[in-house]
Protein backbone atom coordinates (compact mmCIF):
# COMPACT_ATOMS: atom_id res chain seq x y z
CA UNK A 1 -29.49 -45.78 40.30
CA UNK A 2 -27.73 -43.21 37.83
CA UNK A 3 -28.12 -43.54 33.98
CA UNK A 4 -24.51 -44.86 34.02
CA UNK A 5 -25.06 -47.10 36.43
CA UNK A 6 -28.02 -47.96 34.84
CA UNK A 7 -26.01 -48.56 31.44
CA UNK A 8 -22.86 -50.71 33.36
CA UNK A 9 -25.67 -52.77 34.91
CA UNK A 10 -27.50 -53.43 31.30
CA UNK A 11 -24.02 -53.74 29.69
CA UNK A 12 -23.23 -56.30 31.69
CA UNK A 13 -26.08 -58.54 31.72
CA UNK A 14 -26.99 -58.30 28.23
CA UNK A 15 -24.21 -57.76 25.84
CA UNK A 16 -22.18 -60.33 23.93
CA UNK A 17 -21.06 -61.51 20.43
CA UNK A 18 -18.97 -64.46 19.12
CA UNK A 19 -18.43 -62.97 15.57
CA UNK A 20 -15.94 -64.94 13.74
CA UNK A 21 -14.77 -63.69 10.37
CA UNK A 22 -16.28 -66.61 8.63
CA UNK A 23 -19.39 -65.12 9.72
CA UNK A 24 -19.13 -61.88 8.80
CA UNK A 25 -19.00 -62.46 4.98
CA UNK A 26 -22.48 -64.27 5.69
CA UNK A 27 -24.32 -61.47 6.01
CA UNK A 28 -27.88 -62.21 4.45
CA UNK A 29 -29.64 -58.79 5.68
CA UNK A 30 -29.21 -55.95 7.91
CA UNK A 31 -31.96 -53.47 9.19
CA UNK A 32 -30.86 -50.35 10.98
CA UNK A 33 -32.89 -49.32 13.95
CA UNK A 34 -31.02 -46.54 14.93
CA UNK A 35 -28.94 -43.49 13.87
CA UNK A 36 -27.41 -40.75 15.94
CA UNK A 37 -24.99 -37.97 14.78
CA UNK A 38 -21.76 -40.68 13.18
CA UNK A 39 -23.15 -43.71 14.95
CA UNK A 40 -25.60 -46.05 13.93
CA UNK A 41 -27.41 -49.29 15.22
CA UNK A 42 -28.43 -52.25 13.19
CA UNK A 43 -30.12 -55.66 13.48
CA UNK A 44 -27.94 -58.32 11.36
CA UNK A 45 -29.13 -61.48 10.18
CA UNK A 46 -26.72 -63.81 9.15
CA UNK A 47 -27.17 -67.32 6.36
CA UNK A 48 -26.96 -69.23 9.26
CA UNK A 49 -30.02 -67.69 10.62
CA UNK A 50 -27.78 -66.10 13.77
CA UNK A 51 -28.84 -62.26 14.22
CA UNK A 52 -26.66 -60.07 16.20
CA UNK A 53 -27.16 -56.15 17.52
CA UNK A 54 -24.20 -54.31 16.28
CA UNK A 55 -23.22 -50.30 17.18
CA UNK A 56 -21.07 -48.63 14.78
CA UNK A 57 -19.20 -45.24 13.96
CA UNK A 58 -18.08 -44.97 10.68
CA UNK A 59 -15.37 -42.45 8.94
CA UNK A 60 -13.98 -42.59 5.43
CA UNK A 61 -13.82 -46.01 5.51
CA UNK A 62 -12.74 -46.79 8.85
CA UNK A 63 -15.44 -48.22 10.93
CA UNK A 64 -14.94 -48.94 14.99
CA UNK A 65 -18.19 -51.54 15.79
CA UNK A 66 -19.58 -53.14 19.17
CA UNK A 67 -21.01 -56.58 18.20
CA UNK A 68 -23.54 -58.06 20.65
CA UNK A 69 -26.00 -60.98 20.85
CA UNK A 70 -27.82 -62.24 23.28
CA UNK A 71 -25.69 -65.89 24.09
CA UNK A 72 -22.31 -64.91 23.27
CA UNK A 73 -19.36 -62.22 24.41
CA UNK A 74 -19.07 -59.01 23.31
CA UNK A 75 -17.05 -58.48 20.36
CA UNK A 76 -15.08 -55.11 19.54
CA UNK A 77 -14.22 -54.84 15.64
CA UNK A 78 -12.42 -52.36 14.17
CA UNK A 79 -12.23 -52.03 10.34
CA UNK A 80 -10.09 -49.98 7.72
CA UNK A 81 -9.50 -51.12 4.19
CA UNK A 82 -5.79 -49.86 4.77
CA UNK A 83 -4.72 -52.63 6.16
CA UNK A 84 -4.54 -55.80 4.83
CA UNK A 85 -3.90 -58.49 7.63
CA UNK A 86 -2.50 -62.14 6.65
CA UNK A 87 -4.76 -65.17 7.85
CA UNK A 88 -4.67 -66.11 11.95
CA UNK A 89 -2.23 -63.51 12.88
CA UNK A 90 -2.58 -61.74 16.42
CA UNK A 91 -1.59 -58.28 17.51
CA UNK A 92 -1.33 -56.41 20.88
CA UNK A 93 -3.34 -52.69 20.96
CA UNK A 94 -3.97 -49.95 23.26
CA UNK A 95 -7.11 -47.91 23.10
CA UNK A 96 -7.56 -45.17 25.21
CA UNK A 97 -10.83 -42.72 25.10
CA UNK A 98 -10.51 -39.04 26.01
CA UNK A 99 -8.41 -38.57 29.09
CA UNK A 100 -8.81 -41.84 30.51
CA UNK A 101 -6.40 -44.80 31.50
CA UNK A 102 -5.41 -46.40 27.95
CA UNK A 103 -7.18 -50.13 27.36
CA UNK A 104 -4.43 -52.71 27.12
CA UNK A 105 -6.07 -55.32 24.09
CA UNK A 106 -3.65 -58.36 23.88
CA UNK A 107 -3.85 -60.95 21.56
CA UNK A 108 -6.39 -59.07 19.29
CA UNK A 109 -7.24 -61.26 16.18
CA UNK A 110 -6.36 -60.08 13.23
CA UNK A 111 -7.46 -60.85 9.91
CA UNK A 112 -7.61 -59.69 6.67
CA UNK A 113 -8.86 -55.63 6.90
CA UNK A 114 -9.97 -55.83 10.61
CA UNK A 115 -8.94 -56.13 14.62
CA UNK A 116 -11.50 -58.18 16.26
CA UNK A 117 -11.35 -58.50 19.91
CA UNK A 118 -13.67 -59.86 22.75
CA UNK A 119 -14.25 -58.07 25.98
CA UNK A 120 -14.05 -59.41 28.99
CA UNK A 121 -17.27 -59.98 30.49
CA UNK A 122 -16.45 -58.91 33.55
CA UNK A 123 -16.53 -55.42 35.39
CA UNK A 124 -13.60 -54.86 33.19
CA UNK A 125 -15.65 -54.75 29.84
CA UNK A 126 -18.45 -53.07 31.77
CA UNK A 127 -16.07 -50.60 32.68
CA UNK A 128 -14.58 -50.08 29.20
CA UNK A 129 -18.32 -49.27 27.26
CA UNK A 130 -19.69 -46.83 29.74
CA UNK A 131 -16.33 -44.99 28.72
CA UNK A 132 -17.31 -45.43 25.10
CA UNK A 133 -20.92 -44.28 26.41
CA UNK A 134 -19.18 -41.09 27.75
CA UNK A 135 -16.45 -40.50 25.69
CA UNK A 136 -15.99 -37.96 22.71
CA UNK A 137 -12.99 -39.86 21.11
CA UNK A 138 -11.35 -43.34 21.00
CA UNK A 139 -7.93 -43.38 19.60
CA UNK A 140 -6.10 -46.66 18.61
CA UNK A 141 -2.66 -47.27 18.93
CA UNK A 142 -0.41 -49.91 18.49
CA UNK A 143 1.60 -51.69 21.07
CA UNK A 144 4.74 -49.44 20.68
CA UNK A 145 2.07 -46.62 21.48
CA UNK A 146 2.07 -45.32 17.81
CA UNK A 147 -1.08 -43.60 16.86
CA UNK A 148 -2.71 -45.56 14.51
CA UNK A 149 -6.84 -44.28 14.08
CA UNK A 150 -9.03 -42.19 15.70
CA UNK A 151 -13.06 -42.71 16.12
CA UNK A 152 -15.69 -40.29 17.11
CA UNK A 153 -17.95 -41.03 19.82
CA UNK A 154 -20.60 -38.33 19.76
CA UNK A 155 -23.84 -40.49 19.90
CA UNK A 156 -22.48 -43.10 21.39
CA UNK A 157 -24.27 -42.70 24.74
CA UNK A 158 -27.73 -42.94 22.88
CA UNK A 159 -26.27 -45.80 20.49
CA UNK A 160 -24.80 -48.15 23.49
CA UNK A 161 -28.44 -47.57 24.72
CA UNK A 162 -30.09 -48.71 21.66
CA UNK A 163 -27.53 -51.42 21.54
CA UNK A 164 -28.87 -52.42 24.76
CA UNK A 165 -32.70 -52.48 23.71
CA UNK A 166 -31.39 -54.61 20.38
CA UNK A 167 -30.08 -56.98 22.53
CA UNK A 168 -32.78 -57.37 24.93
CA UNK A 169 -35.19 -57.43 21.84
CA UNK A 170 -33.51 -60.34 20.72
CA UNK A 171 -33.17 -62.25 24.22
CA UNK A 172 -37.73 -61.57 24.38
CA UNK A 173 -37.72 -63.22 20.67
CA UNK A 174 -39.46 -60.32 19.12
CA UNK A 175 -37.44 -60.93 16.63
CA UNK A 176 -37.95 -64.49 15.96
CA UNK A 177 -34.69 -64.99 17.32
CA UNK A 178 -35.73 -68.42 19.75
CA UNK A 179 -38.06 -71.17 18.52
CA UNK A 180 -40.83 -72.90 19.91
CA UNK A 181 -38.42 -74.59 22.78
CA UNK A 182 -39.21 -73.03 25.78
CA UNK A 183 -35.96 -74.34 27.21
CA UNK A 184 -34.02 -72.37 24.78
C-alpha cells in the first residue's frame, strides 16, 4: 500500500470531532506535540474532561484547523477575527486546494468569528484530507465563488500524519482518555 493510501485508510478509520462552539471556549489546556513549517499539532483538553487531536495552520490571525477525536466526526474550522458571525446562522462555501475539483461545503455553521463544518465520513472526507495532505494551498470562497482566504499547506502531509498518531494515541488511552470500563 502507498503512503497515501496508507493516509486515506488511517483517515478514515480514525478521525473525527464533534466540536461545538460551546466547547471551544472550554478549553482547560492544550499541549502541542507537533510543529512543521506553518502547521502545528496539539492535544486539547477540554473542562469537561473531553480531549481532542487538532491540526492547524495559522496566518495573521486566520487559522484553518482539522479537529479529530477518537468517537466523533471530523470537524473542519476555520477562524478569522474579521468576521463576526451572528448566533446559529448557516452559510454555503467552496474550498478548493491547488488545481483540484473545488469542495462544495453546504450548510456550514457559522458562529461568531468561525466556519465550522463536519466531513463526511465517508470516502468523500477521506478523499478531501489526503488533498489537504498533498496540497500546497487551500483557498476559501464563498458560494458566489468570491475569494474569501487563503491557507498554506506546506507541512500538512507530516501534520495529517501526526494528527493520525494523536488520534490513535487517544483511542489506546495513553492519554488517560478511557477509564477503567473495558467496554468503553
Amino acid at each position: 500500500m502507498n503512503s497515501a493510501a496508507a493516509l486515506a485508510a488511517a483517515l478514515a478509520l480514525s478521525l473525527p470531532l464533534g466540536l461545538t462552539p460551546r466547547a471551544a471556549v472550554a478549553e482547560v489546556t492544550s499541549r502541542t506535540i507537533y510543529k512543521q513549517q506553518s502547521w502545528q499539532v496539539r492535544v486539547v483538553n477540554y473542562d469537561n474532561k473531553r480531549l481532542r487531536c487538532v491540526a492547524q495552520v495559522s496566518q495573521s490571525g486566520n487559522i484553518f484547523s482539522i479537529w479529530a477525536s477518537p468517537t466523533s466526526q471530523i470537524r473542519l474550522q476555520f477562524y478569522s477575527r474579521d468576521w463576526a458571525f451572528g448566533p446559529r446562522h448557516r452559510g454555503n462555501l467552496k474550498v478548493r486546494i491547488d488545481s483540484y475539483p473545488s469542495w462544495r461545503m453546504t450548510n456550514a455553521e457559522l458562529y461568531k468569528h468561525s466556519v465550522l463544518f463536519n466531513l463526511p465520513s465517508s470516502s468523500k472526507g477521506s478523499k478531501f484530507l489526503l488533498e489537504v495532505a498533498r496540497g500546497d494551498a487551500l483557498r476559501l470562497y464563498n458560494s458566489r465563488g468570491q475569494h474569501v482566504r487563503s491557507y498554506t499547506l506546506a507541512g500538512s502531509r507530516a501534520s495529517m500524519s501526526a494528527l493520525i498518531r494523536c488520534v490513535k494515541a487517544l483511542r489506546s488511552g495513553k492519554s488517560g482518555a478511557k477509564g477503567s470500563n473495558p467496554f468503553d
